[in-house]
N, C-alpha and C. Protein backbone atom coordinates (compact mmCIF):
# COMPACT_ATOMS: atom_id res chain seq x y z
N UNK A 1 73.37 235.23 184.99
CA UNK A 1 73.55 233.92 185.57
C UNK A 1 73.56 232.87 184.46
N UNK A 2 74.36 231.68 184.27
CA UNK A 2 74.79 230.42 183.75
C UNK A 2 73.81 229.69 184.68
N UNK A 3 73.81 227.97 183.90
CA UNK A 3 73.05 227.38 184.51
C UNK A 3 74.11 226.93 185.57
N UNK A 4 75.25 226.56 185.40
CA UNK A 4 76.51 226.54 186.56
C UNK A 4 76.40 227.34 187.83
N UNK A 5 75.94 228.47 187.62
CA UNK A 5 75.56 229.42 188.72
C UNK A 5 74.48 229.04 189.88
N UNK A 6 74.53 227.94 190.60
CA UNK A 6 73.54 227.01 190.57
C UNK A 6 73.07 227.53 192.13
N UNK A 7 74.01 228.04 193.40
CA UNK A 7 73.68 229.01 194.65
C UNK A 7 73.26 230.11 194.03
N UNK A 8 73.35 230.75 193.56
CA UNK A 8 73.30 232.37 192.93
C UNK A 8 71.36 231.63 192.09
N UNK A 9 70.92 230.75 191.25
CA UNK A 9 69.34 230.17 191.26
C UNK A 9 68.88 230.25 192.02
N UNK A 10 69.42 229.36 193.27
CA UNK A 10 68.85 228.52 194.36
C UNK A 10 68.71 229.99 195.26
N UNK A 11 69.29 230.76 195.06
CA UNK A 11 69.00 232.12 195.87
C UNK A 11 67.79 232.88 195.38
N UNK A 12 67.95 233.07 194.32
CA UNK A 12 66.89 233.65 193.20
C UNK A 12 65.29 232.97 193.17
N UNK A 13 65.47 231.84 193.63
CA UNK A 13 64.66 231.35 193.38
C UNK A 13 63.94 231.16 195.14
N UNK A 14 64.42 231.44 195.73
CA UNK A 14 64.03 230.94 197.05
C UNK A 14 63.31 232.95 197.18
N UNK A 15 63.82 233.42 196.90
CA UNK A 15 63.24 234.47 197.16
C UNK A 15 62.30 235.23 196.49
N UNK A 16 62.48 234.64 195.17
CA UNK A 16 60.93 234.81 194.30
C UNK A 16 59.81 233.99 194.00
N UNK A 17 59.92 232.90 195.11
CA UNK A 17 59.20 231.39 194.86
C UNK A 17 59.18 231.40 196.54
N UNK A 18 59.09 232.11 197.72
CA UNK A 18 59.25 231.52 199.30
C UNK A 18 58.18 230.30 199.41
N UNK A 19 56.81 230.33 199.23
CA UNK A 19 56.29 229.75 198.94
C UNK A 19 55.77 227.95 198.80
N UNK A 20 57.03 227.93 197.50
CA UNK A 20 57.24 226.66 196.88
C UNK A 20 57.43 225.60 197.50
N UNK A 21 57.54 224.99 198.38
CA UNK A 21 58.47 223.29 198.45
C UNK A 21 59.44 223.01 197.17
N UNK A 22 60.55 222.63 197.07
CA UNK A 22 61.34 223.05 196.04
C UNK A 22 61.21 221.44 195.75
N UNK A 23 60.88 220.32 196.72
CA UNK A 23 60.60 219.06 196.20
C UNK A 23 59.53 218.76 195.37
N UNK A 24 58.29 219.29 195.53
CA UNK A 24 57.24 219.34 194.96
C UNK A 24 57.24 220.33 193.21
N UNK A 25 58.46 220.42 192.66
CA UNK A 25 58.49 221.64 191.59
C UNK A 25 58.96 220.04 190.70
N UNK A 26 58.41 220.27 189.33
CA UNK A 26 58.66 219.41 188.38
C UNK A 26 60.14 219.73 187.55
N UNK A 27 60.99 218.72 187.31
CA UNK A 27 62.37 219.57 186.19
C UNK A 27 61.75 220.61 185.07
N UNK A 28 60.78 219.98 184.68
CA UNK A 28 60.56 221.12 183.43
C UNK A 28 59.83 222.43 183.77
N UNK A 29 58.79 222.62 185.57
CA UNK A 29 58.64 223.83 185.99
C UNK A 29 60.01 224.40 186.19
N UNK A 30 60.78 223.67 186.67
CA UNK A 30 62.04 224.42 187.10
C UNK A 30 63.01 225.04 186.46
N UNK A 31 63.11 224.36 184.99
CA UNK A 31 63.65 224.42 183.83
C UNK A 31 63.20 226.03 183.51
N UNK A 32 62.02 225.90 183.39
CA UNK A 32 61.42 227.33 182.84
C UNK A 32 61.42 228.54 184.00
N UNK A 33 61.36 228.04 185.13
CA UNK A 33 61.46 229.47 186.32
C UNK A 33 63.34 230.05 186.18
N UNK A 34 63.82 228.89 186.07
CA UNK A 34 65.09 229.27 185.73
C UNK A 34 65.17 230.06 184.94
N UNK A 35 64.91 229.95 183.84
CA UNK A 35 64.96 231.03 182.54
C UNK A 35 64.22 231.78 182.65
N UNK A 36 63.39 231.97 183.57
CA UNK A 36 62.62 233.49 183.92
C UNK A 36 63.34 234.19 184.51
N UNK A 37 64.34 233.98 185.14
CA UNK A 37 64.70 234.31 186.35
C UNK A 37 65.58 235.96 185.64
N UNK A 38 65.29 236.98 186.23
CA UNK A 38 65.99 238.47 186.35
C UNK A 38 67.83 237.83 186.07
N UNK A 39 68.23 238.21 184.85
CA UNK A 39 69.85 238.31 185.11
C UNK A 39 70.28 236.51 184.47
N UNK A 40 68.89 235.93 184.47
CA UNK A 40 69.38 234.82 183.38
C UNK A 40 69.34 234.71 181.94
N UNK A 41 70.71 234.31 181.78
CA UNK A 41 71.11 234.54 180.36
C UNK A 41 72.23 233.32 180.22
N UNK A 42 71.52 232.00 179.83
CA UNK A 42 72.23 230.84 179.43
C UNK A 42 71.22 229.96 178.35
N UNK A 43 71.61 229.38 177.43
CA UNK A 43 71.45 228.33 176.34
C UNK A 43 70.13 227.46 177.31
N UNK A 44 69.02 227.14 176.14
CA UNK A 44 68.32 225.66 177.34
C UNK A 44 68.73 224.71 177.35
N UNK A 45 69.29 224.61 176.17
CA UNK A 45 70.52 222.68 176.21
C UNK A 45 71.45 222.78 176.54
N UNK A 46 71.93 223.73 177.56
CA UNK A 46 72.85 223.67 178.06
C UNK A 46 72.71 223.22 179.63
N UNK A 47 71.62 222.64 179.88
CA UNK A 47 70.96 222.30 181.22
C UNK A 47 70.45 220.60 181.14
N UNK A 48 70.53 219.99 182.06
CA UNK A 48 70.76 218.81 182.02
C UNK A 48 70.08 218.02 183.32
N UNK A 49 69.43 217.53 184.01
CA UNK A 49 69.23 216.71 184.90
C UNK A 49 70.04 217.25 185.93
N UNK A 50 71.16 216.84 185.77
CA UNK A 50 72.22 216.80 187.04
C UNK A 50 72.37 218.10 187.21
N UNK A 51 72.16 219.10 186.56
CA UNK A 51 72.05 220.58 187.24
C UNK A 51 70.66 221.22 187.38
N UNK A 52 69.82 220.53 187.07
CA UNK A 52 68.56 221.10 187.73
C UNK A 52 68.32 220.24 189.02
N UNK A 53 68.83 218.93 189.29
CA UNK A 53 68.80 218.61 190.59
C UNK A 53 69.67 219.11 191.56
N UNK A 54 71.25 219.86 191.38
CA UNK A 54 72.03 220.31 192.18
C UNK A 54 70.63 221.48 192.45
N UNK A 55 70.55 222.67 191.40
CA UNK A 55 69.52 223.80 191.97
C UNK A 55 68.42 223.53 192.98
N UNK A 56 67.71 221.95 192.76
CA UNK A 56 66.71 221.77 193.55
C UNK A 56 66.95 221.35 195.12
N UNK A 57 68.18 220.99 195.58
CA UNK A 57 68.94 220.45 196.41
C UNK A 57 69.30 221.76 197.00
N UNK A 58 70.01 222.58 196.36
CA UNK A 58 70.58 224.01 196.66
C UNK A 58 69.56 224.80 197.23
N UNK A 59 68.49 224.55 196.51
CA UNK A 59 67.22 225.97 196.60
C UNK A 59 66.89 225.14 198.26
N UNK A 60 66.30 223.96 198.24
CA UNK A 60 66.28 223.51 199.57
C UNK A 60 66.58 223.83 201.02
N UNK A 61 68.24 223.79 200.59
CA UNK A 61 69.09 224.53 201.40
C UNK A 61 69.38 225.73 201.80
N UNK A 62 68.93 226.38 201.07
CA UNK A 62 68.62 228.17 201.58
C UNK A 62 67.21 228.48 201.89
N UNK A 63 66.51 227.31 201.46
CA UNK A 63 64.58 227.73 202.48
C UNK A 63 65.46 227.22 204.03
């Protein structure tokens, strides 16, 4: 996964985080669960605001 891959996170993340409130997660927790994540393999400056808020919006949407 790319950080572009941003349904394919928001999936990943909803199912290894059920848990979470995805509003209540800080950019820089999120930043780093991202890059934990099984099958991620992208740059960290290659991530930006505007795509850790699409993921947090996304992840939302699949709880």
């Amino acid at each position: 996964m790319k950080w572009t891959d941003v349904r394919d996170i928001a999936i990943a993340l909803a199912d290894s985080r059920p848990e979470t409130d995805p509003l209540s997660v800080r950019f820089t927790d999120l930043m780093r669960w991202v890059m934990e994540l099984p099958g991620f393999d992208d740059q960290p400056e290659r991530c930006n605001e505007k795509i850790l808020e699409a993921i947090q919006m996304t992840w939302l949407d699949e709880r």
